[in-house]
N, C-alpha and C. Protein backbone atom coordinates (compact mmCIF):
# COMPACT_ATOMS: atom_id res chain seq x y z
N UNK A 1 -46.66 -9.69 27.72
CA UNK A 1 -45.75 -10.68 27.16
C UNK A 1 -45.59 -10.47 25.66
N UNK A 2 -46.64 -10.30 24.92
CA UNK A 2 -46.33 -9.85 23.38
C UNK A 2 -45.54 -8.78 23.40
N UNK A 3 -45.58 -7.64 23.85
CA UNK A 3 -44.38 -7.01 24.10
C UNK A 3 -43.16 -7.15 24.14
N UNK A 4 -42.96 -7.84 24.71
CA UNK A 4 -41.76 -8.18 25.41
C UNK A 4 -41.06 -9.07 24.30
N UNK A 5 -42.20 -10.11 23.53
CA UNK A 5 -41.49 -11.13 22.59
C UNK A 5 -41.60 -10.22 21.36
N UNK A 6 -41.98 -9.20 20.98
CA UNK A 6 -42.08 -8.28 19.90
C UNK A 6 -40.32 -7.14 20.30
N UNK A 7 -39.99 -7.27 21.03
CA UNK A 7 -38.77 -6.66 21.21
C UNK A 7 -37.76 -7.65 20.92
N UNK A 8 -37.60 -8.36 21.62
CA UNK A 8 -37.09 -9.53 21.18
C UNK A 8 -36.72 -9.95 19.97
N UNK A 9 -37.61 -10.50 19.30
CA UNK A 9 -38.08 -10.53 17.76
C UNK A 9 -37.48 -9.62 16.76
N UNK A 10 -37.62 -7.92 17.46
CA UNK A 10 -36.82 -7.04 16.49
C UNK A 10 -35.56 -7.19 16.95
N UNK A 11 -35.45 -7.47 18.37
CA UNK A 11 -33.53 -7.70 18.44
C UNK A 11 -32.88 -8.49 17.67
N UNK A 12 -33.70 -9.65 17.65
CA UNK A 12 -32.97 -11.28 17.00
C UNK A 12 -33.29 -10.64 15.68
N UNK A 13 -34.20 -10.32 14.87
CA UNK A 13 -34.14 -9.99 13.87
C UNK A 13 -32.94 -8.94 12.84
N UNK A 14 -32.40 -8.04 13.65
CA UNK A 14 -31.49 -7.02 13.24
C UNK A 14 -30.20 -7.40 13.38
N UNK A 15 -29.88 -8.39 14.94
CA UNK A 15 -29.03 -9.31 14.58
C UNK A 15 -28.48 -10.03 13.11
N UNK A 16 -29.49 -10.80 13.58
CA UNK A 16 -29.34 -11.94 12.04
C UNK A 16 -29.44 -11.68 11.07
N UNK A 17 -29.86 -10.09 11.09
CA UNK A 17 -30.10 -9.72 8.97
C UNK A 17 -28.47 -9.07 8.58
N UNK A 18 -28.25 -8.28 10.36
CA UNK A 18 -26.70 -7.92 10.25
C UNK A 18 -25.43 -8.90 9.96
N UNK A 19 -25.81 -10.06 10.60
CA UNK A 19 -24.38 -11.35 10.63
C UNK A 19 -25.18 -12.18 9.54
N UNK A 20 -26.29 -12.14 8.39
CA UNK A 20 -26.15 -12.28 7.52
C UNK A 20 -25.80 -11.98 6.43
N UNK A 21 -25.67 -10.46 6.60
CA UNK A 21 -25.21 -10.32 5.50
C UNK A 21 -24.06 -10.12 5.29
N UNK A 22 -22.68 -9.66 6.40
CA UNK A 22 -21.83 -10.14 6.33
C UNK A 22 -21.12 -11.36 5.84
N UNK A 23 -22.40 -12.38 6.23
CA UNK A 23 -21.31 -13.72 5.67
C UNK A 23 -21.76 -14.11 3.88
N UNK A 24 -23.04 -13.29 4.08
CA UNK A 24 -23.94 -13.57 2.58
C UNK A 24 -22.28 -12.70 1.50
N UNK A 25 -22.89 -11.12 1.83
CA UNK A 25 -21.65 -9.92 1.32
C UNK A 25 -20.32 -9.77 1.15
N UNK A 26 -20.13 -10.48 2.43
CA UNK A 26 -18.85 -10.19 3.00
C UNK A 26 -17.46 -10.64 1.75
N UNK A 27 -16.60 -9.73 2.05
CA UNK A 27 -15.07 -10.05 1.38
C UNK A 27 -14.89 -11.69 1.89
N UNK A 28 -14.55 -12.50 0.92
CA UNK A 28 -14.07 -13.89 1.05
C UNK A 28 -12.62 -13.68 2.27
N UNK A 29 -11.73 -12.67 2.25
CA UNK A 29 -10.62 -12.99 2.95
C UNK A 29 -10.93 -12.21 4.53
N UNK A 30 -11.72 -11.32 4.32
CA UNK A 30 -12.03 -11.24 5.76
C UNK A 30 -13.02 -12.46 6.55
N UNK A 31 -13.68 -12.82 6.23
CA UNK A 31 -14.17 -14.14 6.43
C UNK A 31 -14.32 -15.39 6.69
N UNK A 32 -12.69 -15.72 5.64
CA UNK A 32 -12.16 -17.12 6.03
C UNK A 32 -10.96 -17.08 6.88
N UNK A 33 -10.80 -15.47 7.31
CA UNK A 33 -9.40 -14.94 8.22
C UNK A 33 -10.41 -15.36 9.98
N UNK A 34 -11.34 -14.93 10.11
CA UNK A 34 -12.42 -15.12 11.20
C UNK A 34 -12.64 -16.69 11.48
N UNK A 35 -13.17 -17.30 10.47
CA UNK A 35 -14.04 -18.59 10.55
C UNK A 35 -13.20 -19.76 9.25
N UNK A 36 -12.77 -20.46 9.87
CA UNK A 36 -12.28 -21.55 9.41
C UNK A 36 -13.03 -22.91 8.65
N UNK A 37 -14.40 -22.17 7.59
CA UNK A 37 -15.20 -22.70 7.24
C UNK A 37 -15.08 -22.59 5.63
N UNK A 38 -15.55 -23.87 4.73
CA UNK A 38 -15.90 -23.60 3.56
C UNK A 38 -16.87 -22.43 2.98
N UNK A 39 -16.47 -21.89 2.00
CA UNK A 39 -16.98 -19.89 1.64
C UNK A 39 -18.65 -20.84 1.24
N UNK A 40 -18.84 -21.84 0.54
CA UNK A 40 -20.33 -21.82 0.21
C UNK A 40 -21.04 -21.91 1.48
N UNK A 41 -20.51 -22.92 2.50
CA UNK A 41 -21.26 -23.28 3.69
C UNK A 41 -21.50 -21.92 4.55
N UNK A 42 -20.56 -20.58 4.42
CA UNK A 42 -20.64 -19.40 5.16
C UNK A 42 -21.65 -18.61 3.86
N UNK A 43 -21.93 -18.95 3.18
CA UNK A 43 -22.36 -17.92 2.34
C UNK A 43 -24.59 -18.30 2.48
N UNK A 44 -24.35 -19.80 2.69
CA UNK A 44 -25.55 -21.03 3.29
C UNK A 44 -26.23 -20.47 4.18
N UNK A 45 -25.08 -20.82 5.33
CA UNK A 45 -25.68 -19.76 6.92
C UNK A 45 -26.05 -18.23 6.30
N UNK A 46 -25.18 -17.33 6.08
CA UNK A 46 -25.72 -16.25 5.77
C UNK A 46 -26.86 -15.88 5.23
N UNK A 47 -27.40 -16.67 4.31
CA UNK A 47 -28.84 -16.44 3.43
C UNK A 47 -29.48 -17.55 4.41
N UNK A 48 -29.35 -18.41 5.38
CA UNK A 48 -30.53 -19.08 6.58
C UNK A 48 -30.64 -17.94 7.31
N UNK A 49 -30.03 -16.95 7.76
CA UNK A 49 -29.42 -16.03 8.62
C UNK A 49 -30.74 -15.01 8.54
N UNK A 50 -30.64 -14.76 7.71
CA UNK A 50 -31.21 -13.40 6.53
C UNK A 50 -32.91 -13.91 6.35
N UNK A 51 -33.21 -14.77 5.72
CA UNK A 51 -34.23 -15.71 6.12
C UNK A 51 -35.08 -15.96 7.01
N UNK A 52 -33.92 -16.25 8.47
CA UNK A 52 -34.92 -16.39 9.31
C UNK A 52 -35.26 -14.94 10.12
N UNK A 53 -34.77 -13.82 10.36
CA UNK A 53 -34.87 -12.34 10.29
C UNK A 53 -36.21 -12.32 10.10
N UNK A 54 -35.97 -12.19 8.82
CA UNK A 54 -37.27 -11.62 7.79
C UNK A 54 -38.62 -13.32 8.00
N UNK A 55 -37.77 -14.04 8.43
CA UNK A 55 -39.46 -15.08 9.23
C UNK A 55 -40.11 -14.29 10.56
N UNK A 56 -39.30 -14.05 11.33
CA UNK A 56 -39.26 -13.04 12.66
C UNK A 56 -40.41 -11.99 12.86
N UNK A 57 -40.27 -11.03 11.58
CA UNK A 57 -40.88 -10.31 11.67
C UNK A 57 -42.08 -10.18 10.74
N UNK A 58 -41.64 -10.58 9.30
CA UNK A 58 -43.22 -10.52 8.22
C UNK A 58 -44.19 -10.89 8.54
N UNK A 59 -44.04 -12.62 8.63
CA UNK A 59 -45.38 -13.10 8.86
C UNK A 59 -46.64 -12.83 9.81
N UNK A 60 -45.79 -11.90 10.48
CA UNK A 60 -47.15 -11.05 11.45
C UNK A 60 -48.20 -9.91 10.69
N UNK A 61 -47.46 -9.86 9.59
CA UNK A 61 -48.13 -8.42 8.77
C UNK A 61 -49.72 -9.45 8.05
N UNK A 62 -49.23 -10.94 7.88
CA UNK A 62 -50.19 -11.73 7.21
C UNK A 62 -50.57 -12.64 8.54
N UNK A 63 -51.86 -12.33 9.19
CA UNK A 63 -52.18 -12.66 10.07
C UNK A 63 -52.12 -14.72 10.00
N UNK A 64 -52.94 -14.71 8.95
CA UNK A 64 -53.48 -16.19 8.52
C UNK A 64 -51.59 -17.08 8.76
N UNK A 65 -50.41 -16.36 8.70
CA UNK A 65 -49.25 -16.91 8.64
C UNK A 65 -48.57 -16.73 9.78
N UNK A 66 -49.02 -16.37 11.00
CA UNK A 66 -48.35 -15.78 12.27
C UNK A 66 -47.81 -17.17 12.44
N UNK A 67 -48.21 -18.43 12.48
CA UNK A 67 -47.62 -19.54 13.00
C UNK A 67 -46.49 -19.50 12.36
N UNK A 68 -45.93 -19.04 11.49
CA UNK A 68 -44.66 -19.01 10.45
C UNK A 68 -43.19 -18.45 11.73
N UNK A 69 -43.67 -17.80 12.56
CA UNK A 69 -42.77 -16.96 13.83
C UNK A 69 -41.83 -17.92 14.51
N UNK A 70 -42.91 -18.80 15.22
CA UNK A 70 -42.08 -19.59 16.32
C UNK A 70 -40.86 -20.81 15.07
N UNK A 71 -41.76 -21.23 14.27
CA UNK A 71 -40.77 -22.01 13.07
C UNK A 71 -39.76 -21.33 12.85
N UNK A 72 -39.43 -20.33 12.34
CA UNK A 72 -38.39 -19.27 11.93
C UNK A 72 -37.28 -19.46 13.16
N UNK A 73 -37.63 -19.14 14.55
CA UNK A 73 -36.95 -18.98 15.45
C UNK A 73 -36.81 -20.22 16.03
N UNK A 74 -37.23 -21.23 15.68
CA UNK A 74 -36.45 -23.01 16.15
C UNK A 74 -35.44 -22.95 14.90
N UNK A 75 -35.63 -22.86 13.60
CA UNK A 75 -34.49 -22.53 12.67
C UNK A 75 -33.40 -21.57 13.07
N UNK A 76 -33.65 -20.55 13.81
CA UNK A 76 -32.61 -20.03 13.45
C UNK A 76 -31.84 -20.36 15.36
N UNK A 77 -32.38 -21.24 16.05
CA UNK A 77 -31.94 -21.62 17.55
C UNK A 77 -31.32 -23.20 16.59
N UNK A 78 -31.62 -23.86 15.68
CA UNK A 78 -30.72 -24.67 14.98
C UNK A 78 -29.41 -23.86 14.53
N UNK A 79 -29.40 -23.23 13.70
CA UNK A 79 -28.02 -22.18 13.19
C UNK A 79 -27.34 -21.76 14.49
N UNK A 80 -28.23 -21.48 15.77
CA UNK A 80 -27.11 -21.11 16.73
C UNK A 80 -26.44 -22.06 17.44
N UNK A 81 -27.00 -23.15 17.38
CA UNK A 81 -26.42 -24.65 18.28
C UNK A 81 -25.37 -24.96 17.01
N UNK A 82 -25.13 -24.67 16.21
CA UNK A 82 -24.08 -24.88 15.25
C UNK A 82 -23.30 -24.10 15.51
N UNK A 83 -23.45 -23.26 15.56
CA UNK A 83 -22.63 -21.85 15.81
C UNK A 83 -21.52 -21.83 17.21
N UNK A 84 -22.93 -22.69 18.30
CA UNK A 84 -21.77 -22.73 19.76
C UNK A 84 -20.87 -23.48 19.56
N UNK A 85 -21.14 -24.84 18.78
CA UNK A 85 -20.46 -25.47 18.50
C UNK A 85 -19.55 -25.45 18.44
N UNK A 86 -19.34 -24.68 16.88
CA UNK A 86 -18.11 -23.72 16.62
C UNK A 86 -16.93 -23.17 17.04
N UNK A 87 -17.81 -22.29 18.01
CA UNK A 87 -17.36 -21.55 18.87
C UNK A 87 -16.27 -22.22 19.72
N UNK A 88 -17.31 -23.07 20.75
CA UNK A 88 -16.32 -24.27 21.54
C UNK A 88 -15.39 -24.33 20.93
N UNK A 89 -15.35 -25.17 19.74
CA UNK A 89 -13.94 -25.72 18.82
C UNK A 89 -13.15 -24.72 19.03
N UNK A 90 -13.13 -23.89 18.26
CA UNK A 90 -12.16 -22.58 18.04
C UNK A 90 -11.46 -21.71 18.90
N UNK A 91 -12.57 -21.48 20.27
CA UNK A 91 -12.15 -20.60 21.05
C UNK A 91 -12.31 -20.86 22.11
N UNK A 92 -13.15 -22.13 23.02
CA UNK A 92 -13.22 -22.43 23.92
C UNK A 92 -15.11 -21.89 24.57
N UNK A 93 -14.93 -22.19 25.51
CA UNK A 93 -16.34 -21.82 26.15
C UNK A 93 -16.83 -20.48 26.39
N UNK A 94 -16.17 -20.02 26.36
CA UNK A 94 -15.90 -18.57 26.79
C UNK A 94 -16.77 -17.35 25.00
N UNK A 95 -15.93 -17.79 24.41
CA UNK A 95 -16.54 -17.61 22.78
C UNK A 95 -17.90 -18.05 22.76
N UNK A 96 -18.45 -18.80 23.29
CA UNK A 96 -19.58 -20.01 22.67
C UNK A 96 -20.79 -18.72 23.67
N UNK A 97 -20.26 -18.27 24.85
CA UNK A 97 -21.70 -18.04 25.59
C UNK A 97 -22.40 -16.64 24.82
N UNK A 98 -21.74 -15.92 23.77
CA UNK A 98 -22.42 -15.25 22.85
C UNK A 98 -23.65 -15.57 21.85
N UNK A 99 -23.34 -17.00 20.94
CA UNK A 99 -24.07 -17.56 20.33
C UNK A 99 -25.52 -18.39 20.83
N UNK A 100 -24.74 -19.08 22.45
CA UNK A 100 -25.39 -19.61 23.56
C UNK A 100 -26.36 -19.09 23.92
N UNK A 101 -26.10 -17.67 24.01
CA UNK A 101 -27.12 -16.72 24.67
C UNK A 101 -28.24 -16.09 23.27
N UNK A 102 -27.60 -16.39 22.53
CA UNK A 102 -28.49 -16.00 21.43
C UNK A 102 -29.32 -17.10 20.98
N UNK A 103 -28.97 -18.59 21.06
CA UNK A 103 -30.21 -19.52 20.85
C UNK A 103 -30.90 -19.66 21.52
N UNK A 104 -30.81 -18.94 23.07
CA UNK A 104 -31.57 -19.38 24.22
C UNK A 104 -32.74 -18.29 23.89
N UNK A 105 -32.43 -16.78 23.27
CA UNK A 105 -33.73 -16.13 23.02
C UNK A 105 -34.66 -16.05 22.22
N UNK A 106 -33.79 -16.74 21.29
CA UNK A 106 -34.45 -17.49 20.19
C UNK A 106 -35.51 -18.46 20.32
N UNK A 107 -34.71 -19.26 21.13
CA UNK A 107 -35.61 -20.77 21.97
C UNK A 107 -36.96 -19.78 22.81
N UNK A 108 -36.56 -18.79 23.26
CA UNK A 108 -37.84 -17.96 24.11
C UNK A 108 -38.87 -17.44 23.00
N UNK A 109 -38.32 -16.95 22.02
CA UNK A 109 -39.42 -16.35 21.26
C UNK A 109 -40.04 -17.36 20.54
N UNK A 110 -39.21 -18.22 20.02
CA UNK A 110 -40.20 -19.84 19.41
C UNK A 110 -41.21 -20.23 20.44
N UNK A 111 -40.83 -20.63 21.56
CA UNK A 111 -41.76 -20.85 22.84
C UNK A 111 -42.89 -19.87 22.97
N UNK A 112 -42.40 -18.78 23.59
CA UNK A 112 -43.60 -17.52 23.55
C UNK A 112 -44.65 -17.32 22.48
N UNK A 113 -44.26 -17.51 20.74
CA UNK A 113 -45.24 -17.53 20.21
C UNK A 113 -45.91 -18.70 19.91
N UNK A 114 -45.18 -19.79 20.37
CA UNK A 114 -46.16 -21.18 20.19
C UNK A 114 -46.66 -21.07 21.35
N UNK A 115 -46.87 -20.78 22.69
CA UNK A 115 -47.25 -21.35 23.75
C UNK A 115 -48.21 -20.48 24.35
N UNK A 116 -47.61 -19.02 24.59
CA UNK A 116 -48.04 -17.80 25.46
C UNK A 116 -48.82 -16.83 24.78
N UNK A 117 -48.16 -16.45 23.95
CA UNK A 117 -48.80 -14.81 22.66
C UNK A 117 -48.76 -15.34 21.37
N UNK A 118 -49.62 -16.48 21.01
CA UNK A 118 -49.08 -16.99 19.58
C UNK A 118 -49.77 -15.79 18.40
């Protein structure tokens, strides 16, 4: 099972450092052409984004901080329930089961290291 949530972990992690920094980096007009959001509130998510990544994976290097894992990944399964949200609005249900599916592994790896392989 640590395995398994250590893959995981680097998936969600490379994710979120990638669609952070897009929204952190990113050109203002490609951005607000996509997402119909205020540029500070996309620029917010992007550095929570980026953040919780790098919660994902460091705090394992500092043993005494491993509990820091499953926190990171209820934060960043908050950013994705915003996100379906979103989604819904904009594009319907259909859009949303991307983000959907991404808080749900999120929600697994928070679980897994609080519960199973902490």
């Amino acid at each position: 099972m640590n395995r398994v949530l250590w893959a995981f972990q680097g998936l969600l992690a490379g994710l979120f450092v990638f669609a952070g920094a897009f929204k952190l980096f990113g050109l203002m007009e490609q951005m607000t052409q996509q997402m119909s959001l205020p540029l500070p509130l996309l620029r917010f998510v992007g550095a929570a984004e980026i953040l919780g990544a790098l919660g994902l994976i460091l705090p394992r290097a500092v043993p005494s901080k491993s509990w820091l894992i499953p926190l990171a990944a209820a934060g960043l399964v908050l950013v994705m329930i915003g996100a379906t949200v979103l989604s819904t609005m904009a594009g319907g249900w259909k859009m949303a089961l991307f983000p959907a599916g991404t808080g749900l592994l999120a929600a697994f790896v928070s679980w897994g290291r609080w519960k199973v392989a902490p």
